[in-house]
Every structure is written in C-alpha cells, then in structure tokens.
C-alpha atoms as a PDB file:
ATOM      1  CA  UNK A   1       3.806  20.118  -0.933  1.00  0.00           C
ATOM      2  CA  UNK A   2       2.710  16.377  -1.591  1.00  0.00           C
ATOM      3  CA  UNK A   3       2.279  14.483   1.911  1.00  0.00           C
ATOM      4  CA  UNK A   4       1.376  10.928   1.849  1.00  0.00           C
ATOM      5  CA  UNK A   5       0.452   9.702   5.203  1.00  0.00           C
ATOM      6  CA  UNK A   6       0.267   5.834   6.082  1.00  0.00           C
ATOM      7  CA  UNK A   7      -1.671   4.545   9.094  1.00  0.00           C
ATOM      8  CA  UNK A   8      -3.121   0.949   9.638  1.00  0.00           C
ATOM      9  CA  UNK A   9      -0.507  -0.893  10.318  1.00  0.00           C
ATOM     10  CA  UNK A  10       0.565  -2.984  13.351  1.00  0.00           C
ATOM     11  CA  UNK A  11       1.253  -6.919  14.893  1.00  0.00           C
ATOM     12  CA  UNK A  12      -1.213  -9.376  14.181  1.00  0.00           C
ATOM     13  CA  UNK A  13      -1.521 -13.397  13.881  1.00  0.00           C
ATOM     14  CA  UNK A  14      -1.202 -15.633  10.888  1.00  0.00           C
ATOM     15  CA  UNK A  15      -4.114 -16.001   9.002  1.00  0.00           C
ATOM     16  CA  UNK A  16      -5.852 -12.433  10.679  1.00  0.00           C
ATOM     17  CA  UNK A  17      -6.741  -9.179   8.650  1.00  0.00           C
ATOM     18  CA  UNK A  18      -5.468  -5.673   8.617  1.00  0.00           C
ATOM     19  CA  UNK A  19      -6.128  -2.307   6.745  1.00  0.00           C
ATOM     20  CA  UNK A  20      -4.210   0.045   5.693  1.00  0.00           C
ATOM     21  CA  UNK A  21      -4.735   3.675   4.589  1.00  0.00           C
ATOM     22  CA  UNK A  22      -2.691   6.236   2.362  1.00  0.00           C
ATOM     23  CA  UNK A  23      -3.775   9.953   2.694  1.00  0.00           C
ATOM     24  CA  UNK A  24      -2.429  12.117   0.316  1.00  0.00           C
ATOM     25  CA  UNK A  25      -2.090  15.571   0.197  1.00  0.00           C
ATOM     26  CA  UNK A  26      -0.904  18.520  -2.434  1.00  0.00           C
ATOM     27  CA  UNK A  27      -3.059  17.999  -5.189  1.00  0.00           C
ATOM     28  CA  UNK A  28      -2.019  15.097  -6.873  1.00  0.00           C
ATOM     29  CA  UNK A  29      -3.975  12.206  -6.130  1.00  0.00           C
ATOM     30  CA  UNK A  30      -6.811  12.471  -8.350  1.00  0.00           C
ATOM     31  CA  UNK A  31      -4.347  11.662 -11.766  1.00  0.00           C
ATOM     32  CA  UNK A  32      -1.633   9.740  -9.882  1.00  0.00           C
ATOM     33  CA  UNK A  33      -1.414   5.848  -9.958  1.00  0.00           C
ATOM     34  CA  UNK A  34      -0.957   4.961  -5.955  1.00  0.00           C
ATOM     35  CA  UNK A  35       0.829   1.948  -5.265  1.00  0.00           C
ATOM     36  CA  UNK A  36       1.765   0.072  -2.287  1.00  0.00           C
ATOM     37  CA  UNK A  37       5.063  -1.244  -1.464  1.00  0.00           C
ATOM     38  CA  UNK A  38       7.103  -3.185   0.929  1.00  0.00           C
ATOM     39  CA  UNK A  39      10.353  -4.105   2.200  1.00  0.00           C
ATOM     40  CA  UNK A  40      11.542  -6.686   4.650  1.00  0.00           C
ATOM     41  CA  UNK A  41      14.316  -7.326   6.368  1.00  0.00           C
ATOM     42  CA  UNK A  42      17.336  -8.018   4.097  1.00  0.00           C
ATOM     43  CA  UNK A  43      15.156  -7.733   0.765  1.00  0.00           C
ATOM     44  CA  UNK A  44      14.434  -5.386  -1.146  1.00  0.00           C
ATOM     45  CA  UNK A  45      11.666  -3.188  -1.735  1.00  0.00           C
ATOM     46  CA  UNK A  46       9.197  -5.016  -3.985  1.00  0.00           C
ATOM     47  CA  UNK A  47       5.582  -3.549  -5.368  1.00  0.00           C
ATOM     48  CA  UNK A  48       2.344  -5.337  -3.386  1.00  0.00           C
ATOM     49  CA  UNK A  49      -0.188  -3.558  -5.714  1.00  0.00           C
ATOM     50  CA  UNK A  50      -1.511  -0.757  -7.708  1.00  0.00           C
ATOM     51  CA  UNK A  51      -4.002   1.399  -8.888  1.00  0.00           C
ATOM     52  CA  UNK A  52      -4.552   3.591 -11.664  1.00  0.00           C
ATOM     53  CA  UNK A  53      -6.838   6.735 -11.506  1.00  0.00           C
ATOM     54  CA  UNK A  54     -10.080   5.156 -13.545  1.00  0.00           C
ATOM     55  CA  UNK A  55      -9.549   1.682 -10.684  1.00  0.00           C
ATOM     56  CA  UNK A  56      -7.197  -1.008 -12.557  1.00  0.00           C
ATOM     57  CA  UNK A  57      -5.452  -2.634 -10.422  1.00  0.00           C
ATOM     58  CA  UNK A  58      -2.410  -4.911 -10.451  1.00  0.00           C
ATOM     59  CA  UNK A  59      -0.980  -7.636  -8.154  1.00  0.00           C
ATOM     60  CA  UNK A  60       2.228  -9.354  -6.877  1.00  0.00           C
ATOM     61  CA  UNK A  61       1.626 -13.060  -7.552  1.00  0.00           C
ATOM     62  CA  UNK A  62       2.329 -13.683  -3.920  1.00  0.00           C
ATOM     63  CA  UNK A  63      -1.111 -11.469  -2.514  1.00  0.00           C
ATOM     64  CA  UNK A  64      -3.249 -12.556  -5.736  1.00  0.00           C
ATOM     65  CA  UNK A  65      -6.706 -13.408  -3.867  1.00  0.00           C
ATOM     66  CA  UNK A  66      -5.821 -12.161  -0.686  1.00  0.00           C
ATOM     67  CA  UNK A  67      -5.202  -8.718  -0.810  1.00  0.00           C
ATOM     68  CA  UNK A  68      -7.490  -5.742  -2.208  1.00  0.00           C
ATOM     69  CA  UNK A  69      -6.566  -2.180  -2.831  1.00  0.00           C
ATOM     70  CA  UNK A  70      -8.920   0.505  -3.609  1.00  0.00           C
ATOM     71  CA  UNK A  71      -9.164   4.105  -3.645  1.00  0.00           C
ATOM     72  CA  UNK A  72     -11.576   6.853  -2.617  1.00  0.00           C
ATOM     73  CA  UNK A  73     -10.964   9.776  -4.965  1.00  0.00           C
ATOM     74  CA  UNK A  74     -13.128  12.011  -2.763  1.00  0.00           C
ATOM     75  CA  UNK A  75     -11.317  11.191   0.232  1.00  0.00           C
ATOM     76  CA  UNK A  76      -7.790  10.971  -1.381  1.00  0.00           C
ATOM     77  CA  UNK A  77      -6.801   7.870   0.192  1.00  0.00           C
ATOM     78  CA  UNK A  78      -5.868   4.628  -0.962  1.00  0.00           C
ATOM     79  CA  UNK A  79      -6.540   1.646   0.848  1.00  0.00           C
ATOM     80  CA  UNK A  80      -4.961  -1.865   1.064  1.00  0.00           C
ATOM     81  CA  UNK A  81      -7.059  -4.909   2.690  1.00  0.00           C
ATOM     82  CA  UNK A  82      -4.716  -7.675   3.857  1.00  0.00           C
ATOM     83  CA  UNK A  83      -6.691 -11.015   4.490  1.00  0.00           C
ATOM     84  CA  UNK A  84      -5.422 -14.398   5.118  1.00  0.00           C
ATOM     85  CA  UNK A  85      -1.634 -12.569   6.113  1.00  0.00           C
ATOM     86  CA  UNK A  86       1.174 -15.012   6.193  1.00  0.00           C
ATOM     87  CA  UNK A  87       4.473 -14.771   8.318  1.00  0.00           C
ATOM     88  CA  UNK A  88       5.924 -13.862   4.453  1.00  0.00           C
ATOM     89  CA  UNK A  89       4.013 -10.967   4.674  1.00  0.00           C
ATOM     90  CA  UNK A  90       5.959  -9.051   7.440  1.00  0.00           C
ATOM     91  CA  UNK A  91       7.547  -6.056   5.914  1.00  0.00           C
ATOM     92  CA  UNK A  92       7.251  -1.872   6.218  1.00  0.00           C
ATOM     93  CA  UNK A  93       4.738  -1.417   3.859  1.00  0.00           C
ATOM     94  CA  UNK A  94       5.119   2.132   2.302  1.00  0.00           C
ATOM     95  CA  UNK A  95       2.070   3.763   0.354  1.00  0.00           C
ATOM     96  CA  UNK A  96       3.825   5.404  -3.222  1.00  0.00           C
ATOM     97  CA  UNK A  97       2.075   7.890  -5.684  1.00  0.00           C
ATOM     98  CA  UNK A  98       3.533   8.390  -9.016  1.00  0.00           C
ATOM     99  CA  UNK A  99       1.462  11.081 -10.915  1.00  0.00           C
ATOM    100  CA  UNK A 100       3.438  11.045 -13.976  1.00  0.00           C
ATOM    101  CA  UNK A 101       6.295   9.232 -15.549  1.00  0.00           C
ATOM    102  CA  UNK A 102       8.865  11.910 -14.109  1.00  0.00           C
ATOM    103  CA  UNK A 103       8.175  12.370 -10.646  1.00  0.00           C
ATOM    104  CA  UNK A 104       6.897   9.983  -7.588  1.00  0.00           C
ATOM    105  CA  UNK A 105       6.457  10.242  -3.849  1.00  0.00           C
ATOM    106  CA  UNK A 106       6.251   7.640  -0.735  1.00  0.00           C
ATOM    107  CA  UNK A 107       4.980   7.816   2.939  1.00  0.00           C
ATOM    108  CA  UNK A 108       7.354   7.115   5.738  1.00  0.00           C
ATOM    109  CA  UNK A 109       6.371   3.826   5.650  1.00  0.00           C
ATOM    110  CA  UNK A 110       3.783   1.349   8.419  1.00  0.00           C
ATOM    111  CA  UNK A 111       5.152  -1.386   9.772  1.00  0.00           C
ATOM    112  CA  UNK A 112       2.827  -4.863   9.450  1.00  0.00           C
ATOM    113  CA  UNK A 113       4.200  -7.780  11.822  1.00  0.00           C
ATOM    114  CA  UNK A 114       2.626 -11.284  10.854  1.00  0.00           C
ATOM    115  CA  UNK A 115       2.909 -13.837  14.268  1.00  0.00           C
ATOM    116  CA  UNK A 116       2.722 -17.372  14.136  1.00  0.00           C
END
C-alpha cells in the first residue's frame, strides 16, 4: 500500500525558511516523479514543483529562486526548501507521487502559515 507521509510544516514569519519532507512508502518512489502541491484558501490546488526520478526539476514562476526540491532515493523522501516565504505562500502544501501516467497518490497534506 503506497503511504506518503508529509512533515515540516508549520507558522513562520515573512521572509524566514522552512523544510519540508515527503516519505513514501510501497515501493514506488524510486520510478515515480514526486511533486509538491498546494492549495489556499479559496484557490485551487496549483503544482509548487517537481522532480523526475534521474533529478529534473520544474518550477511555478512564483517560487523560481526561492524554493528547492530534491530527493533522496535511498531514503525515499522528497524534500522542499522554502526560503525567502512570502504571506502568498500560505497554503496546505501536499507532497504527490505519480509513478506512471495512470495512477498517482498524495499525503494528507502540511499546513505552512507565512506571518507578516
């Protein structure tokens, strides 16, 4: 059974840094792209960033240069550094793994709180 487990999130000030982490379980994380999501109140959900087994990576214009995601294939998590956060940047951020074209799974979601 695939699990993906977010942790990392949490209330912090405008212009601070948080982590996030993805841990996946069932198998599947080795050949699945792992993404991370998030939705804020009254929007909807809209992709942050990426990553594809080998390490490409893609943005949303709006985190370009300030956040990073990365993955640790040995560890089965995927990461998401979020520097410079903005009040824009409050959302439940929810960690996604899509391991083929048919199929894809999310976390239960973290919630990220950017004060001014």
């Amino acid at each position: 059974q695939v699990q993906l487990a977010e942790s990392g999130g949490g209330l912090v000030q405008a212009g601070g840094s948080l982590r996030l982490s993805c841990a996946a379980s069932g198998g599947i994380f080795r050949f699945s792209i792992m993404g991370w999501y998030r939705q804020a109140t009254g929007k909807q959900r809209e992709l942050v960033a990426d990553i594809t087994p080998r390490g490409g990576t893609n943005y949303v214009d709006s985190v370009k240069g300030r956040f990073t995601i990365s993955r640790d294939n040995a560890k089965n998590t995927v990461y998401l550094q979020m520097n410079s956060l903005k009040l824009e940047d409050t959302a439940v951020y929810y960690c996604n793994a899509r391991p083929n074209k048919e199929s894809e799974y999310w976390g239960q979601g973290t919630q990220v709180t950017v004060s001014s």
